[in-house]
N, C-alpha and C. Protein backbone atom coordinates (compact mmCIF):
# COMPACT_ATOMS: atom_id res chain seq x y z
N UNK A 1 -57.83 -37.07 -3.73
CA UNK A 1 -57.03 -38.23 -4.08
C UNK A 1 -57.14 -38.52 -5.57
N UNK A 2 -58.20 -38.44 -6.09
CA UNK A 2 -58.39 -38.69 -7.66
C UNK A 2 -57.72 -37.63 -8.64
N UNK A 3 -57.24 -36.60 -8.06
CA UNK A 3 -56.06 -35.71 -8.97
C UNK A 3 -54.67 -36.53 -9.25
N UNK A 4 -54.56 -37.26 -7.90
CA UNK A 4 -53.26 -37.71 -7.53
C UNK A 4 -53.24 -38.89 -8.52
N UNK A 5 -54.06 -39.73 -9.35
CA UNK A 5 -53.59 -40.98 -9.31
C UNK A 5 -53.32 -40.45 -10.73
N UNK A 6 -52.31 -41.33 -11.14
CA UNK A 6 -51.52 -41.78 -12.50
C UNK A 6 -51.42 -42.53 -13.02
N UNK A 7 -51.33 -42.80 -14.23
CA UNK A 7 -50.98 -44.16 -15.07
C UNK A 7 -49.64 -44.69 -14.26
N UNK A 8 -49.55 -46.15 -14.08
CA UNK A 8 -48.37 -46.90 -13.47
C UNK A 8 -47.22 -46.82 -14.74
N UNK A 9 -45.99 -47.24 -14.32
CA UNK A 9 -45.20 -47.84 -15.14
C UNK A 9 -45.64 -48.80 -16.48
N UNK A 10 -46.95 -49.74 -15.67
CA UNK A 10 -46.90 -50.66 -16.67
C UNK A 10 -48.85 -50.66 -17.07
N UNK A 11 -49.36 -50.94 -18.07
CA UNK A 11 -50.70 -50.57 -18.10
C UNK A 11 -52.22 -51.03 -16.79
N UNK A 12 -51.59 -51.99 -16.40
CA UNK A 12 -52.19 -52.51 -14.90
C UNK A 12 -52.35 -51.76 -13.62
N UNK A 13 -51.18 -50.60 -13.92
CA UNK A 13 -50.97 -50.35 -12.28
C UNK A 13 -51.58 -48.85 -12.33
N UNK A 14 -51.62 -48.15 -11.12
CA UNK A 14 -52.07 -47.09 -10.95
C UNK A 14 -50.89 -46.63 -9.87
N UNK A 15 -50.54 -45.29 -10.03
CA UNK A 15 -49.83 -44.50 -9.19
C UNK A 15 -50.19 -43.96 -8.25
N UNK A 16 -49.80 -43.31 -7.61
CA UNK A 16 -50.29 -42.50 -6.28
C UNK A 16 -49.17 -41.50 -6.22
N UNK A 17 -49.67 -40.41 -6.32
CA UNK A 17 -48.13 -39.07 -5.99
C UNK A 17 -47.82 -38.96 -4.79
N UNK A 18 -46.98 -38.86 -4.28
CA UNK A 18 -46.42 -39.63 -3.04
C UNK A 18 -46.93 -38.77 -1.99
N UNK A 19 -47.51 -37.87 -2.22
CA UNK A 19 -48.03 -36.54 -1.36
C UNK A 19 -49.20 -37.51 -0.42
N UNK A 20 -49.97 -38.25 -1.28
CA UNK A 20 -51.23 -39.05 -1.28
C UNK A 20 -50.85 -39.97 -0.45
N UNK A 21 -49.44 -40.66 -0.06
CA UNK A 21 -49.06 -41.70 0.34
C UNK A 21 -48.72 -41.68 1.22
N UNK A 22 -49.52 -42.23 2.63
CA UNK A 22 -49.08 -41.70 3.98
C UNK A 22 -49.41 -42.38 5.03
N UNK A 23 -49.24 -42.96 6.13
CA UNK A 23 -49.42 -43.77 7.10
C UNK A 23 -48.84 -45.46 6.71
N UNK A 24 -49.16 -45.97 8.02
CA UNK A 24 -48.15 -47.28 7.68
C UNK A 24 -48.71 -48.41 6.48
N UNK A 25 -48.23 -48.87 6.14
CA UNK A 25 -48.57 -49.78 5.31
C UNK A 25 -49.62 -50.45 5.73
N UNK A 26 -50.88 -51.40 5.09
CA UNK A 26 -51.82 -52.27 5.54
C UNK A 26 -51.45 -53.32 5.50
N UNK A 27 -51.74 -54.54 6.00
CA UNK A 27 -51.62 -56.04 5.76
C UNK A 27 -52.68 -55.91 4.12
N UNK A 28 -52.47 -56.95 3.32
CA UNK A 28 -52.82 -57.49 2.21
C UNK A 28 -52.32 -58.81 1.87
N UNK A 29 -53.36 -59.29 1.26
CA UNK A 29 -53.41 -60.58 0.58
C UNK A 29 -53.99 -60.51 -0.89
N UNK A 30 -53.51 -61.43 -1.38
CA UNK A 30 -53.48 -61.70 -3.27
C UNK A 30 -54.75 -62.81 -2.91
N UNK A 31 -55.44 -63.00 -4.26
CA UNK A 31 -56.33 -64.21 -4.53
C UNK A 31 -56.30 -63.74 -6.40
N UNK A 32 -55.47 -64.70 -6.61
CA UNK A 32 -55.49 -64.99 -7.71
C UNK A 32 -54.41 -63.45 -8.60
N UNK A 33 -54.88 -62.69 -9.30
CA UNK A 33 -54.25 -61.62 -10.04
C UNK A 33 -54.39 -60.37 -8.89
N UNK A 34 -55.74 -60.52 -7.79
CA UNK A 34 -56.24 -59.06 -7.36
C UNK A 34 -55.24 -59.68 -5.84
N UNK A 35 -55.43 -58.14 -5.70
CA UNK A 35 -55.02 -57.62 -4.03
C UNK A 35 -55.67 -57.18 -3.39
N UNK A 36 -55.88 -57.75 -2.04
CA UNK A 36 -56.78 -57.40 -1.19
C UNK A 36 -56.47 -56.70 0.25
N UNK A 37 -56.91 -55.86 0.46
CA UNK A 37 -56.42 -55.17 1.74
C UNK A 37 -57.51 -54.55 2.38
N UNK A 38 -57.50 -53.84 3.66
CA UNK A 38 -58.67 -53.14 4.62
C UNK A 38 -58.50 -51.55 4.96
N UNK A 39 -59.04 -50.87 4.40
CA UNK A 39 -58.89 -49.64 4.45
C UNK A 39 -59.87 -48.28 5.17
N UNK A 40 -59.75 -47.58 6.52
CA UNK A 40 -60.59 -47.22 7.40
C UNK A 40 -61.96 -48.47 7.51
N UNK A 41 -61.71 -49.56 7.45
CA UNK A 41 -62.68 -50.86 7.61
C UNK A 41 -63.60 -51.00 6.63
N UNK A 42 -63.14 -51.02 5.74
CA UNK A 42 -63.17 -51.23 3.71
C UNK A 42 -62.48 -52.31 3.53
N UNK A 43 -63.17 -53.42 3.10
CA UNK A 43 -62.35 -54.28 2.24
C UNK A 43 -61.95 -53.32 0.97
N UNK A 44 -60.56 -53.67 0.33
CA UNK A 44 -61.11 -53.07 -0.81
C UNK A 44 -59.87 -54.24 -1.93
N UNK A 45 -60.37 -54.45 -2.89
CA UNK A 45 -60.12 -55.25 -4.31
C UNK A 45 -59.75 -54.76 -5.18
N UNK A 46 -58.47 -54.56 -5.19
CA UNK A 46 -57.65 -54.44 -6.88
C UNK A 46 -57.21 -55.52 -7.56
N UNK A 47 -57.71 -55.82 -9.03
CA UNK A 47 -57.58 -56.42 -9.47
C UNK A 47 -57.47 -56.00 -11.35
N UNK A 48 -56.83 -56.62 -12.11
CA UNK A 48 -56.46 -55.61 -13.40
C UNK A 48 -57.76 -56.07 -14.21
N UNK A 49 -58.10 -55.49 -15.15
CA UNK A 49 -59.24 -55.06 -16.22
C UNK A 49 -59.29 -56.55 -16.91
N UNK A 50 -60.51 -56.89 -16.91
CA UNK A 50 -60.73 -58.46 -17.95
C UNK A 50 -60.29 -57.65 -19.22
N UNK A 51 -59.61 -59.10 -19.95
CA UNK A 51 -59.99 -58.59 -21.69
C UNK A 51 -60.61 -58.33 -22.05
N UNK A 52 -60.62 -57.12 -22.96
CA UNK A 52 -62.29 -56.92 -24.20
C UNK A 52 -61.93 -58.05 -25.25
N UNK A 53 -62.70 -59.22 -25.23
CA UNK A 53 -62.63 -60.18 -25.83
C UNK A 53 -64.35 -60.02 -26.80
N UNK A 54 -64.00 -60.54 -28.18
CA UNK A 54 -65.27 -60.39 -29.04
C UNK A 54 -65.46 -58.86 -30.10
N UNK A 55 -66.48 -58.64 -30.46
CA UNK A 55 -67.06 -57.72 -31.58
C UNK A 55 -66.59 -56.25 -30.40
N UNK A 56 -65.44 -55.00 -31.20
CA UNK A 56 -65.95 -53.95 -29.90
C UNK A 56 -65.88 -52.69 -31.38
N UNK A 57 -66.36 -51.63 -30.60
CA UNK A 57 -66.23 -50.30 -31.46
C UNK A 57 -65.56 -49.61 -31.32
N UNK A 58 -65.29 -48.65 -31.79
CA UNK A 58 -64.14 -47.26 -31.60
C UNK A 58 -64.53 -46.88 -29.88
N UNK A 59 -65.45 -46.49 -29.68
CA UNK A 59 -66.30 -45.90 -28.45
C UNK A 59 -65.52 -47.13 -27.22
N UNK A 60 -65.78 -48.35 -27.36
CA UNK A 60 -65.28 -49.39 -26.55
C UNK A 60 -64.10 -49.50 -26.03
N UNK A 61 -63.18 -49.60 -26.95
CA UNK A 61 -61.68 -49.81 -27.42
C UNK A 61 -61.13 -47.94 -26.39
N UNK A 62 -61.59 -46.99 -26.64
CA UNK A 62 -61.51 -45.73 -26.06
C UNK A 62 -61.87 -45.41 -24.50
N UNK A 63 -62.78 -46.22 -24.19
CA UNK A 63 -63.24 -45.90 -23.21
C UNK A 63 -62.59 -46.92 -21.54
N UNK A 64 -62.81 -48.26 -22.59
CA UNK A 64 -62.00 -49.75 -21.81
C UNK A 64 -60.39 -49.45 -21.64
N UNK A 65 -59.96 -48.90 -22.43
CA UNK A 65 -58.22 -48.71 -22.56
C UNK A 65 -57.86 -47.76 -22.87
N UNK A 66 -57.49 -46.85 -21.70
CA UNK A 66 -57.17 -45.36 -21.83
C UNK A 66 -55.96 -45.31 -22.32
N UNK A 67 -55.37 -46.50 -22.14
CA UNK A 67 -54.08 -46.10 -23.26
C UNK A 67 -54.05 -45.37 -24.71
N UNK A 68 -55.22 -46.63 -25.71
CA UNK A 68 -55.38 -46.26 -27.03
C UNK A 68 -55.72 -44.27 -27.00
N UNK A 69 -56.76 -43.71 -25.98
CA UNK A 69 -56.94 -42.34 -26.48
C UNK A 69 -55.66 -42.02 -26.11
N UNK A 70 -54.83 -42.13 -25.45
CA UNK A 70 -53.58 -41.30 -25.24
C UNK A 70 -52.65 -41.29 -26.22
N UNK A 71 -52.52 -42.72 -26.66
CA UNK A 71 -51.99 -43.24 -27.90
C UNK A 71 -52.21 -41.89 -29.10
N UNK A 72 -53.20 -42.18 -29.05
CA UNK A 72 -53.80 -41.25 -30.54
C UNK A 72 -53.40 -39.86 -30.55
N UNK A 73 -53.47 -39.17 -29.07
CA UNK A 73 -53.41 -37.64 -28.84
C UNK A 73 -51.81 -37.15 -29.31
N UNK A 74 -50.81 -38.42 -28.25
CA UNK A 74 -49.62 -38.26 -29.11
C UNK A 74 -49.08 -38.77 -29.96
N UNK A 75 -49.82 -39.28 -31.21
CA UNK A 75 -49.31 -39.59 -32.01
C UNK A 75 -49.79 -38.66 -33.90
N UNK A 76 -48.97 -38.55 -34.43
CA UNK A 76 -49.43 -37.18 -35.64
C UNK A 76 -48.81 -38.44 -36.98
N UNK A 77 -50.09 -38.79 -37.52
CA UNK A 77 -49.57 -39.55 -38.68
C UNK A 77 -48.93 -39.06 -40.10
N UNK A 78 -48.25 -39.92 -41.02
CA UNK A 78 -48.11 -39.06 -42.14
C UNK A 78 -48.80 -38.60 -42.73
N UNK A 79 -48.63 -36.79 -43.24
CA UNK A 79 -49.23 -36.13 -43.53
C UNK A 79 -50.04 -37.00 -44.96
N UNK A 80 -49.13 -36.71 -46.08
CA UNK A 80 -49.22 -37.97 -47.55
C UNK A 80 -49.62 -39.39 -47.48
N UNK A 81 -49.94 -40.22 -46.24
CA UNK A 81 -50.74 -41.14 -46.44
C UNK A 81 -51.76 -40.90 -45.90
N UNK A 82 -52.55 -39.71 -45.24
CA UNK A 82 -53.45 -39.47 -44.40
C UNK A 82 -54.14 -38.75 -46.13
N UNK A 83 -53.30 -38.07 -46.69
CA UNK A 83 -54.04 -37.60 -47.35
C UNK A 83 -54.48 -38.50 -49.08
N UNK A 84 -53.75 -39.47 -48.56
CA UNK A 84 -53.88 -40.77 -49.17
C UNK A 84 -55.18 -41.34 -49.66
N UNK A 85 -55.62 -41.62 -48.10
CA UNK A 85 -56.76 -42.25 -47.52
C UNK A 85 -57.94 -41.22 -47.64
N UNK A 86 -57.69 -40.01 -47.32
CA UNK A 86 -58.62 -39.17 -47.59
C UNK A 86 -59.59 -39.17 -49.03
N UNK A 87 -58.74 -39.60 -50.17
CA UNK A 87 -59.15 -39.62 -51.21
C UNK A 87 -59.41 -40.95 -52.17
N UNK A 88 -59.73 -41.82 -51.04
CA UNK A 88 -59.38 -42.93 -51.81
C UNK A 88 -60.97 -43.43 -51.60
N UNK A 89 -61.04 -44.33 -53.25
CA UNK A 89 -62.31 -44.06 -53.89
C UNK A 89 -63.04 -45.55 -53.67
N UNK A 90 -62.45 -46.70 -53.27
CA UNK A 90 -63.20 -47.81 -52.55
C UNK A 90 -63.92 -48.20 -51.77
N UNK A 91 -64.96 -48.95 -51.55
CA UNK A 91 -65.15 -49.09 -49.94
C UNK A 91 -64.08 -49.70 -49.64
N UNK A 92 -63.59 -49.58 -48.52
CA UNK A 92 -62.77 -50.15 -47.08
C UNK A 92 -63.28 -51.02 -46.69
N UNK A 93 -63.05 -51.76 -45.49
CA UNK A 93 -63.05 -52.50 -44.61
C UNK A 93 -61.52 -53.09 -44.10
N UNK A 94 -61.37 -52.22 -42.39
CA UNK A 94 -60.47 -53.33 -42.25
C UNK A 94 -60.70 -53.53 -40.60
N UNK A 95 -60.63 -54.83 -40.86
CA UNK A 95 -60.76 -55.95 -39.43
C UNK A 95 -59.48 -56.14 -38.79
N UNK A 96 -59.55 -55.22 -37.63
CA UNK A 96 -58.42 -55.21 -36.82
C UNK A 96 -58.60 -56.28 -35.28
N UNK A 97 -57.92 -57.16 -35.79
CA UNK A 97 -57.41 -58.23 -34.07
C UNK A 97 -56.69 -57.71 -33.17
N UNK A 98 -57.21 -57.66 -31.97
CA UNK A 98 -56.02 -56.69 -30.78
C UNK A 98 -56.52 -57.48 -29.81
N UNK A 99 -55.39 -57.01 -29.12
CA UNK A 99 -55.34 -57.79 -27.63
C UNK A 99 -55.20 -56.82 -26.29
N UNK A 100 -56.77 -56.70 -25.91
CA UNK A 100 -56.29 -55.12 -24.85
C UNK A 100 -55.47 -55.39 -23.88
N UNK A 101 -54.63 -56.18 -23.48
CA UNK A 101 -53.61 -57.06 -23.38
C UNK A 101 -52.50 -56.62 -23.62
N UNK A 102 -52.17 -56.25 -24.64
CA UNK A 102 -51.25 -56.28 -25.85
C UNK A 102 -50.42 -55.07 -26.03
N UNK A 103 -49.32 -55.55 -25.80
CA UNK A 103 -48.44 -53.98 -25.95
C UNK A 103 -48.14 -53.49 -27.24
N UNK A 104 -48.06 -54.25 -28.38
CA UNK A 104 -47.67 -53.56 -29.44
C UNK A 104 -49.07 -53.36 -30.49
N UNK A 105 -50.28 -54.03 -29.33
CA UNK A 105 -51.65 -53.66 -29.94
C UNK A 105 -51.85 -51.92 -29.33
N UNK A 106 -51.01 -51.50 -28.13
CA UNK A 106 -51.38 -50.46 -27.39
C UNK A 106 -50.88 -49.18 -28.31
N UNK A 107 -49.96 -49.75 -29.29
CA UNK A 107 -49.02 -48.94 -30.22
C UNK A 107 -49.62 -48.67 -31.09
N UNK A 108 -49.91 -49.77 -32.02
CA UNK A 108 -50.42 -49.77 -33.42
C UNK A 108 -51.61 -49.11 -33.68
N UNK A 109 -52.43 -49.89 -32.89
CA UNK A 109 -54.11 -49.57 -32.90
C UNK A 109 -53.97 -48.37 -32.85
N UNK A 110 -54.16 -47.22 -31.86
CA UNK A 110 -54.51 -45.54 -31.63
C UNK A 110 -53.65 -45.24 -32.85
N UNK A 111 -52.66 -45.44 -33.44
CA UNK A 111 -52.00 -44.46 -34.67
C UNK A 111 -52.77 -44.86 -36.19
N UNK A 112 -53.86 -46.28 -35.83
CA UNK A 112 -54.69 -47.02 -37.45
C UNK A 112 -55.95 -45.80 -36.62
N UNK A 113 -56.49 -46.00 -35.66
CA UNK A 113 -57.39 -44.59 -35.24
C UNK A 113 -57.22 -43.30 -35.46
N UNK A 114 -55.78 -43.34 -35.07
CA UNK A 114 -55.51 -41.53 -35.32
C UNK A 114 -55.71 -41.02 -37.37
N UNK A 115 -55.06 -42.25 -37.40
CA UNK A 115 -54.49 -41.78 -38.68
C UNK A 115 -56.74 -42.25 -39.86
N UNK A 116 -57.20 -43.03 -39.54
CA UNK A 116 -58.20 -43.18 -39.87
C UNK A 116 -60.13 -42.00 -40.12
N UNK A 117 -59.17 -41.54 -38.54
CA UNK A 117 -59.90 -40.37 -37.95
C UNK A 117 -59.79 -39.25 -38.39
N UNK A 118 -58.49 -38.73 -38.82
CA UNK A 118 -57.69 -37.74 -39.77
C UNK A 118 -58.40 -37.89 -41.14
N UNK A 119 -58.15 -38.75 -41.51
CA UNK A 119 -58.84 -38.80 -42.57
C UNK A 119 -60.16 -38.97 -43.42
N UNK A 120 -60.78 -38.96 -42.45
CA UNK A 120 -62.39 -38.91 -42.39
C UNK A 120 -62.79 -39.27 -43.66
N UNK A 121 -62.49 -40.37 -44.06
CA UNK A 121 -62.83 -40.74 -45.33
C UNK A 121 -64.04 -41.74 -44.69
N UNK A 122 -65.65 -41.42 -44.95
CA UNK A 122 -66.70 -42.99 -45.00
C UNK A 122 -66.45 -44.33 -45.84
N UNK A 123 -65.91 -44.12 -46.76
CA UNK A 123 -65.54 -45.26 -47.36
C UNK A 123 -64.72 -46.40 -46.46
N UNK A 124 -64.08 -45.63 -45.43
CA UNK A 124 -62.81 -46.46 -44.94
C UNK A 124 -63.54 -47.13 -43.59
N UNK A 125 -63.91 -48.11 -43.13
CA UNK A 125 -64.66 -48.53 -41.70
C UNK A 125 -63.96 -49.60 -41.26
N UNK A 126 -64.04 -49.20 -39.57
CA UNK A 126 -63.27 -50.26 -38.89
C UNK A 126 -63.69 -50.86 -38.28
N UNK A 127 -63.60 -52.25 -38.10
CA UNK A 127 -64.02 -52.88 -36.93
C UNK A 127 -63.14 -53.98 -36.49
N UNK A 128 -63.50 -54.00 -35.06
CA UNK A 128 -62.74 -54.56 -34.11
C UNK A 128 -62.96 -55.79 -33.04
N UNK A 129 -62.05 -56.95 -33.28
CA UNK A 129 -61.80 -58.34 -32.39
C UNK A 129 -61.01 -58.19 -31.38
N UNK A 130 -61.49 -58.20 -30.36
CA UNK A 130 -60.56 -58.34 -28.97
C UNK A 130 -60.46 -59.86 -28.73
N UNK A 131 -59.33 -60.10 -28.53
CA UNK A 131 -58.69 -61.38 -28.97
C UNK A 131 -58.42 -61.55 -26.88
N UNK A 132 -58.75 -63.41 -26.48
CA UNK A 132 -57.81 -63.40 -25.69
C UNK A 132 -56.76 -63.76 -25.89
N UNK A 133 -55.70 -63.67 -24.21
CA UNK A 133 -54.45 -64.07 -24.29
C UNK A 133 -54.12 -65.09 -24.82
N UNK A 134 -52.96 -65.44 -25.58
CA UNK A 134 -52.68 -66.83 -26.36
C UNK A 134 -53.35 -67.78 -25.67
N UNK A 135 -53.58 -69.02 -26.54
CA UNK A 135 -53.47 -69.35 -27.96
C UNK A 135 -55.14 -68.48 -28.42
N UNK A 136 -55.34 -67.83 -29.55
CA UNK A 136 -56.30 -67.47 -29.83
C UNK A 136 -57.31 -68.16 -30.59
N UNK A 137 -56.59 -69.62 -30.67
CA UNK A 137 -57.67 -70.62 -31.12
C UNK A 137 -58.88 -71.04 -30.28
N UNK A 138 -59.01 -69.87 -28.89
CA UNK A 138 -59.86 -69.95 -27.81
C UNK A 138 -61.27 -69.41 -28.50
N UNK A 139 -60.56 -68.31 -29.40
CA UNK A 139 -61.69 -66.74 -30.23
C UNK A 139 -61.97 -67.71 -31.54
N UNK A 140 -63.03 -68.14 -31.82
CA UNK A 140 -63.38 -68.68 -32.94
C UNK A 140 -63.62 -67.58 -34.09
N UNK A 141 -63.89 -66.62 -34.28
CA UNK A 141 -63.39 -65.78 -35.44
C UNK A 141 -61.61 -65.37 -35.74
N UNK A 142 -61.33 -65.40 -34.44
CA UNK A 142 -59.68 -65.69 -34.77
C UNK A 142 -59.10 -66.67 -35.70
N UNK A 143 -59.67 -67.96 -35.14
CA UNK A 143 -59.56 -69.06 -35.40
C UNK A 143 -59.33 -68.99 -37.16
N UNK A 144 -60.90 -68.82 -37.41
CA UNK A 144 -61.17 -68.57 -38.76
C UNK A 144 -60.40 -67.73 -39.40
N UNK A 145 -59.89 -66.50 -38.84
CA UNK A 145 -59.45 -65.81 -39.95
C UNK A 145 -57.66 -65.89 -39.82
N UNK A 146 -57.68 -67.12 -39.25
CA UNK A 146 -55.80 -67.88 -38.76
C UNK A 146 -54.65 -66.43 -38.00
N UNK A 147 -55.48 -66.45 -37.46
CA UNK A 147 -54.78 -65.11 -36.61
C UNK A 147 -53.31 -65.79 -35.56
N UNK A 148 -52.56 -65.59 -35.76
CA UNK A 148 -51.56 -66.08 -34.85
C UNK A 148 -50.45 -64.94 -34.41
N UNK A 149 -51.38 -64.10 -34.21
CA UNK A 149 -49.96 -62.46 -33.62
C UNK A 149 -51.64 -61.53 -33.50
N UNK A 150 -51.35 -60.86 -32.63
CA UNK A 150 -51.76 -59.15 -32.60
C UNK A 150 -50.68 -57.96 -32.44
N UNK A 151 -51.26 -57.52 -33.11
CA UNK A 151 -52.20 -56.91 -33.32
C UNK A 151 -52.19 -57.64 -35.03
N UNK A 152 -53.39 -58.01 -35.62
CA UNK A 152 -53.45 -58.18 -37.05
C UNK A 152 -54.51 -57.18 -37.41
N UNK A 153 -54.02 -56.50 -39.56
CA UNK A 153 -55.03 -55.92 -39.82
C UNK A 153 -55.56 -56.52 -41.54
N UNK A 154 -56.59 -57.24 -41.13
CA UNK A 154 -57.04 -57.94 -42.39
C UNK A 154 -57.86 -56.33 -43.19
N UNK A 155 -57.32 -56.26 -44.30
CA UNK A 155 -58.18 -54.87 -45.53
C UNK A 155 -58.90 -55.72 -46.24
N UNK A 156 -60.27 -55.14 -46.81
CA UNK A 156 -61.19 -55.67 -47.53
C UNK A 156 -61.49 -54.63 -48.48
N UNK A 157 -61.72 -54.54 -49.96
CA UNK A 157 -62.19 -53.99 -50.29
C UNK A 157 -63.51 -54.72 -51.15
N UNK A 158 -64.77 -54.22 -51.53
CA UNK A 158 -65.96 -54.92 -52.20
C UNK A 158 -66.13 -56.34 -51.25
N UNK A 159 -65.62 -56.37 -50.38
CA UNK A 159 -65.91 -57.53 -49.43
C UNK A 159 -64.61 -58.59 -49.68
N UNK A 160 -63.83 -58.59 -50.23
CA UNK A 160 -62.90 -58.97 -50.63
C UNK A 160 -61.42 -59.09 -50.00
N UNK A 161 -60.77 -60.15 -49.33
CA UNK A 161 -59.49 -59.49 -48.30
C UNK A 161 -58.45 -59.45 -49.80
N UNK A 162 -57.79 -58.25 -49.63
CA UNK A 162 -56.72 -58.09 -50.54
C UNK A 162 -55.23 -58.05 -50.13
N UNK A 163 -55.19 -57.93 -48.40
CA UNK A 163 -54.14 -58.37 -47.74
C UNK A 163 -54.23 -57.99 -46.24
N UNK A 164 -53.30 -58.01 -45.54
CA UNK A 164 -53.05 -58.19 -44.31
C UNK A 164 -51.67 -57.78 -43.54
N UNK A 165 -51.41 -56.89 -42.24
CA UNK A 165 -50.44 -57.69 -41.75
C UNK A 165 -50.33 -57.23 -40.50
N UNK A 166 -49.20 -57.74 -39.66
CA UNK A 166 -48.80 -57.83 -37.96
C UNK A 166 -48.17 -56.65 -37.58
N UNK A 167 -46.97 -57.08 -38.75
CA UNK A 167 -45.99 -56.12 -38.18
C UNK A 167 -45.42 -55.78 -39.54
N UNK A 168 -43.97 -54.83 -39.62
CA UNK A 168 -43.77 -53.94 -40.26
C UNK A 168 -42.21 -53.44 -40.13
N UNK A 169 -41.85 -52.63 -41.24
CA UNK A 169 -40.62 -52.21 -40.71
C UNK A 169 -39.84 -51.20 -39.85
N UNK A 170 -39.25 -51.04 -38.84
CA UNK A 170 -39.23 -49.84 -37.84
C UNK A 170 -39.60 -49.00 -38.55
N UNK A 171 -39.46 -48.49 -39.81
CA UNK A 171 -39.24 -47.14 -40.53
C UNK A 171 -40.42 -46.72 -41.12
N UNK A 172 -41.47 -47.96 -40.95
CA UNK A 172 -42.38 -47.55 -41.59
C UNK A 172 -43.55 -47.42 -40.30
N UNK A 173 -44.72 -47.25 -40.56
CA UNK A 173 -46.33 -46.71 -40.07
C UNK A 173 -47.25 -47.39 -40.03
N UNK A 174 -48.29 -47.50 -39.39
CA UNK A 174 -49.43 -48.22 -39.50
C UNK A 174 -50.43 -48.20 -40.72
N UNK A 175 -50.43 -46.59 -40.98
CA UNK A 175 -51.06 -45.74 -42.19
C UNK A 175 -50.51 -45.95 -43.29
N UNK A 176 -49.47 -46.19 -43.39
CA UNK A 176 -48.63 -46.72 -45.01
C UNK A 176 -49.03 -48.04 -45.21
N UNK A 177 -48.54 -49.03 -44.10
CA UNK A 177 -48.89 -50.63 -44.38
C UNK A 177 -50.07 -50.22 -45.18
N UNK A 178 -51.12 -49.53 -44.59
CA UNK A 178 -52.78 -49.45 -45.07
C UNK A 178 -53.02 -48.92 -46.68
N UNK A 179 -51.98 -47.91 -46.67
CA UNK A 179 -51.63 -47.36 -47.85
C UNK A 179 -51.62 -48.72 -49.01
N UNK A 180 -50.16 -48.75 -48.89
CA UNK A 180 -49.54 -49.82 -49.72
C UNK A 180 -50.39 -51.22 -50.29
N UNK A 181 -51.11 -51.50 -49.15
CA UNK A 181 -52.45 -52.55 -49.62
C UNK A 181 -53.34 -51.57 -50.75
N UNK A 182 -53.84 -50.72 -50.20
CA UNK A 182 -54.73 -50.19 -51.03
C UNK A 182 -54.26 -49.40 -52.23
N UNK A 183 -53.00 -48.99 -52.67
CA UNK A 183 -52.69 -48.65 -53.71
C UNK A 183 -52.20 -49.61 -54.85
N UNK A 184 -51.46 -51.14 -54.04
CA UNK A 184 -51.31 -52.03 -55.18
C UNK A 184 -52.67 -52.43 -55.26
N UNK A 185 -53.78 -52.41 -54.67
CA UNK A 185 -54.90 -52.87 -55.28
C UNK A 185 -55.55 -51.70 -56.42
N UNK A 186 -55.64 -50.62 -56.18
CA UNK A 186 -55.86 -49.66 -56.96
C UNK A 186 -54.90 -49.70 -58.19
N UNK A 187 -54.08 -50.28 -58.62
CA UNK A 187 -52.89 -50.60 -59.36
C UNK A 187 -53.77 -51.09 -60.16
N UNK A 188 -53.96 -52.42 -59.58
CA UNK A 188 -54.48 -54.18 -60.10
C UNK A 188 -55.76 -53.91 -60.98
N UNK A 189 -56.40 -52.78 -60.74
CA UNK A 189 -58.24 -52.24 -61.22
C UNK A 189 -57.55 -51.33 -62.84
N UNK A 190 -56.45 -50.74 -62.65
CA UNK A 190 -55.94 -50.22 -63.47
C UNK A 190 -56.35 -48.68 -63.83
């Protein structure tokens, strides 16, 4: 049975290949988000994944939300801002807000990984706020750093925020936004 199951339509659900799917339906009941049903005389409880809410790591974020590694596998960043970052002579820091929640956090995030990872630059380090569902004035580092959208990516360089942002233009990347901060700052040093 565990060959059979699939990612659902939507990040909550799980599939079943219909091969797997057989005999009459069970009675079930809901309590609250989960579903409950009796199976060869098994209770058994589906219910969808709490938020990763608070401080998480690459390892976390990968392991909690199989989306993000899938994310990353198909996604191939620009070559010229990967090789951007590769060479770029600051410390980094950037503090990424996501919402494992979050569909256009499910986007963004794995291609600031892919494209981060590619570039194996130490200077560049990430770390990560799992935000809950609105209002995020719930997350007191949210709070503080006036977060009102996820996915947000606050850049630091020397400890310093030099900018930020949500979103972007269709045409552009996660890896450029990142770019573009860090080259008008590299500008500004002269």
């Amino acid at each position: 049975v565990a060959a059979a199951v699939a990612d659902g339509p939507v990040p909550t659900q799980v599939a079943l290949a219909d091969s797997e799917i057989h005999g009459p339906a069970d009675p079930y009941t809901r309590e609250g988000e989960a579903v409950i049903f009796f199976r060869d005389g098994h209770r058994i409880r589906v219910s969808p994944r709490p938020p990763l809410i608070g401080p998480a790591t690459t390892e976390d974020l990968l392991n909690q939300i199989p989306a993000y590694r899938k994310g990353m596998d198909e996604y191939t960043p620009s070559g010229s801002d990967v090789f951007y970052l590769k060479g770029y002579k600051y410390e980094v820091k950037v503090e990424v807000f996501f919402g494992s929640w979050c569909p256009h956090c499910r986007v963004m995030v794995p291609m600031l990984l892919k494209s981060i990872g590619e570039a194996a630059n130490p200077k560049i380090q990430l770390s990560f706020h799992g935000v809950p569902p609105p209002p995020f004035g719930s997350y007191e580092p949210a709070r503080e750093k006036k977060i009102d959208g996820v996915p947000t990516f606050i850049v630091y360089v020397d400890g310093k925020e030099i900018g930020r942002f949500s979103s972007f233009a269709g045409d552009s990347r996660v890896e450029h936004e990142l770019v573009k901060i860090l080259y008008a700052y590299e500008q500004s040093k002269g």
